[in-house]
Protein backbone atom coordinates (compact mmCIF):
# COMPACT_ATOMS: atom_id res chain seq x y z
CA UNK A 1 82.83 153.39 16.11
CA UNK A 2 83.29 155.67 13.27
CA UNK A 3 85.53 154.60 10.31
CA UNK A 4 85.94 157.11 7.33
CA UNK A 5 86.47 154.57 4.39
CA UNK A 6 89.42 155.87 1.85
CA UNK A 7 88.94 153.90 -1.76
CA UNK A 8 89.26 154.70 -5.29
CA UNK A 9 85.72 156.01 -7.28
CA UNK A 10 86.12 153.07 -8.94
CA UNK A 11 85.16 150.71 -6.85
CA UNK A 12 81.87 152.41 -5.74
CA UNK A 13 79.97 149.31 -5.15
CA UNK A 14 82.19 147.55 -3.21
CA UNK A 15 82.83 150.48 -1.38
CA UNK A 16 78.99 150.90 -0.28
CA UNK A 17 78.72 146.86 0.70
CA UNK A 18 81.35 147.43 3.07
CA UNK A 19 79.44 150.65 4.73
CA UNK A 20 76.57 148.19 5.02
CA UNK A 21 78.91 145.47 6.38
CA UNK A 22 79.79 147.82 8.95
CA UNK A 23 76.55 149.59 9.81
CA UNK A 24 74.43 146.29 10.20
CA UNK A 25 77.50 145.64 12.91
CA UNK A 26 76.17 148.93 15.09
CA UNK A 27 79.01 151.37 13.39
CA UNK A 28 79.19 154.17 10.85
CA UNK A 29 81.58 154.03 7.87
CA UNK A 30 82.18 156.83 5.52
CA UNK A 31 82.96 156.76 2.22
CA UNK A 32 83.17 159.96 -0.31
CA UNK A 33 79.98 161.53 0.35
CA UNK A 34 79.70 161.15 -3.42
CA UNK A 35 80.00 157.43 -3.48
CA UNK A 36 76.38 156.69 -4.32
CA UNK A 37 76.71 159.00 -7.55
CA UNK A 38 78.93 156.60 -9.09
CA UNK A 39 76.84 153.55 -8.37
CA UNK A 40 76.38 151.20 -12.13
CA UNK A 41 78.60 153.69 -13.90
CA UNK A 42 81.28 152.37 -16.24
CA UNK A 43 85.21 153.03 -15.31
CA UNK A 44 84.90 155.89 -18.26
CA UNK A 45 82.04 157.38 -17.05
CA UNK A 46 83.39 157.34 -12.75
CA UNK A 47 86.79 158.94 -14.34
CA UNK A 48 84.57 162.02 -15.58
CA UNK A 49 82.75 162.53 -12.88
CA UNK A 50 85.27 162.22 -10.85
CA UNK A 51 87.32 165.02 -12.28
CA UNK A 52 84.00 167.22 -11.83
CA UNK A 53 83.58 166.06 -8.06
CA UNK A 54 87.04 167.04 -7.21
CA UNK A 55 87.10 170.57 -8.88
CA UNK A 56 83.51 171.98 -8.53
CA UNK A 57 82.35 170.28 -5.78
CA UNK A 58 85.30 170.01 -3.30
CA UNK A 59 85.33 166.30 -2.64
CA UNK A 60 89.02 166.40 -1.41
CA UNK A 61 87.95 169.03 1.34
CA UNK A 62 84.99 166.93 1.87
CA UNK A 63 86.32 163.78 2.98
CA UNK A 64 89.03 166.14 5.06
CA UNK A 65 86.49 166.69 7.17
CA UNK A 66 85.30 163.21 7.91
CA UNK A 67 88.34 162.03 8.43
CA UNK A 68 88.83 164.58 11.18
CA UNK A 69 85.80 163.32 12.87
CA UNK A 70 86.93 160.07 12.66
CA UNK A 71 88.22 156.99 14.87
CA UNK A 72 89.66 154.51 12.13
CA UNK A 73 90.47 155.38 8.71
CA UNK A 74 90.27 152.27 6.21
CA UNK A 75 91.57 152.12 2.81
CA UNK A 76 89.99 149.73 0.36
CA UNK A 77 92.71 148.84 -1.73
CA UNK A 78 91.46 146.13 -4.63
CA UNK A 79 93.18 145.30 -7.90
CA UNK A 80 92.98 147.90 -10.47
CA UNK A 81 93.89 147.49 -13.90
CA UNK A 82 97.27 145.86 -13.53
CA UNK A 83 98.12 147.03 -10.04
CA UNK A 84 97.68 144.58 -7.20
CA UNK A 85 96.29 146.50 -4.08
CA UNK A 86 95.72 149.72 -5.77
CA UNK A 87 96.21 153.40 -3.54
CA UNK A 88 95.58 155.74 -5.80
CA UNK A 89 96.94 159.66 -5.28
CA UNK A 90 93.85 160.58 -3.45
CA UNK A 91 93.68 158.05 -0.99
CA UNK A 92 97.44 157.78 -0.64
CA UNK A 93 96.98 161.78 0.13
CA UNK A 94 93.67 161.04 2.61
CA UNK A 95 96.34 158.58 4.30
CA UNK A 96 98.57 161.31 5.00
CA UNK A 97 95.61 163.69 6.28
CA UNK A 98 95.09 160.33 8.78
CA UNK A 99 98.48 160.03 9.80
CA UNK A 100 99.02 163.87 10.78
CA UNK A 101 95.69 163.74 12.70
CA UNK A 102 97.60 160.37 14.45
CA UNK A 103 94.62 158.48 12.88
CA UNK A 104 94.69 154.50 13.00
CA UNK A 105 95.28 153.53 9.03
CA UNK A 106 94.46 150.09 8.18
CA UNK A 107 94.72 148.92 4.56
CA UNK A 108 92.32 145.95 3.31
CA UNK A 109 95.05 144.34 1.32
CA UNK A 110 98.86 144.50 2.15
CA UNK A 111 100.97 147.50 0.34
CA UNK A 112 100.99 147.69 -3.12
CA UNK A 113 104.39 147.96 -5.42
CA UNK A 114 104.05 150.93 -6.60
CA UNK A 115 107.22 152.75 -7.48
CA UNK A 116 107.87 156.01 -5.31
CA UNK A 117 105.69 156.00 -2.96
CA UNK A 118 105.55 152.37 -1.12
CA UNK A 119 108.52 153.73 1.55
CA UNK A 120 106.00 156.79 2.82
CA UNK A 121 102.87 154.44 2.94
CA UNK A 122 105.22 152.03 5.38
CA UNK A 123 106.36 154.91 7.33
CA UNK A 124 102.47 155.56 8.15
CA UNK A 125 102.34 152.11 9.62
CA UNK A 126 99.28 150.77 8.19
CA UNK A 127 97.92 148.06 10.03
CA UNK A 128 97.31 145.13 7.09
CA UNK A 129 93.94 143.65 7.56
CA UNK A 130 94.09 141.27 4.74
CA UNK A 131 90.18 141.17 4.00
CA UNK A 132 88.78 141.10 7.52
CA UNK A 133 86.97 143.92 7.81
CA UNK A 134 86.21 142.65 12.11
CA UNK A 135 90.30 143.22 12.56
CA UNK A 136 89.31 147.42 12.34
CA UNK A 137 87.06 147.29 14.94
CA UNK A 138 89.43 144.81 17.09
CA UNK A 139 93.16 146.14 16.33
């Protein structure tokens, strides 16, 4: 199975344990291609290269096209700063590039309160996996 992984730069390593998680099972996950660039950075130094990744090197295009090759989209949504089960406006808008290409969405960690937005990520009907990573290649 192939599962394009949707996650904030921030959480880079745990990001890359779960590709492993998933490739010693016999599947491919896909995170940013530029995940491993942002391995033992601080949060200030992932925010600045993240704002160079987006604008010269097209990493919202990038991940367009894995997610259009696709089975399973996962989101990794941890805590960040003070926001339980973080989406962040890039993966919230690699969610909507899922749910137009009628993409399975699956969230690690239910739907966070965030003001604005929570309505449109229930209308995608994300399937909660509530840390089992097994439940995406089951559900």
């Amino acid at each position: 199975m192939k599962i394009a992984i949707c996650h904030s730069m921030q959480f880079a390593e745990k990001v890359k344990e779960v590709q492993e998680w998933y490739k010693e099972r016999g599947h491919e996950a896909f995170p940013s291609k530029f995940n491993d660039k942002y391995l033992g950075l601080d949060d200030e130094q992932k925010e600045k290269l993240k704002l160079e990744h987006k604008y010269n090197k097209e990493a919202i295009r990038e991940h367009w096209e894995i997610i259009q090759t696709v089975d399973k989209v996962l989101v990794l949504n941890y805590d960040r700063n003070d926001v339980k089960n973080y989406i962040g406006g890039n993966s919230f808008l690699e969610m909507g590039f899922a749910y137009i290409l009628h993409k399975p969405i699956y969230l690690l960690n239910p739907i966070p309160e965030i003001p604005y937005y929570k309505t449109e990520i229930i209308a995608m009907k994300p399937k909660i996996i509530n840390g089992d990573l097994s439940l995406v290649l089951k559900l």
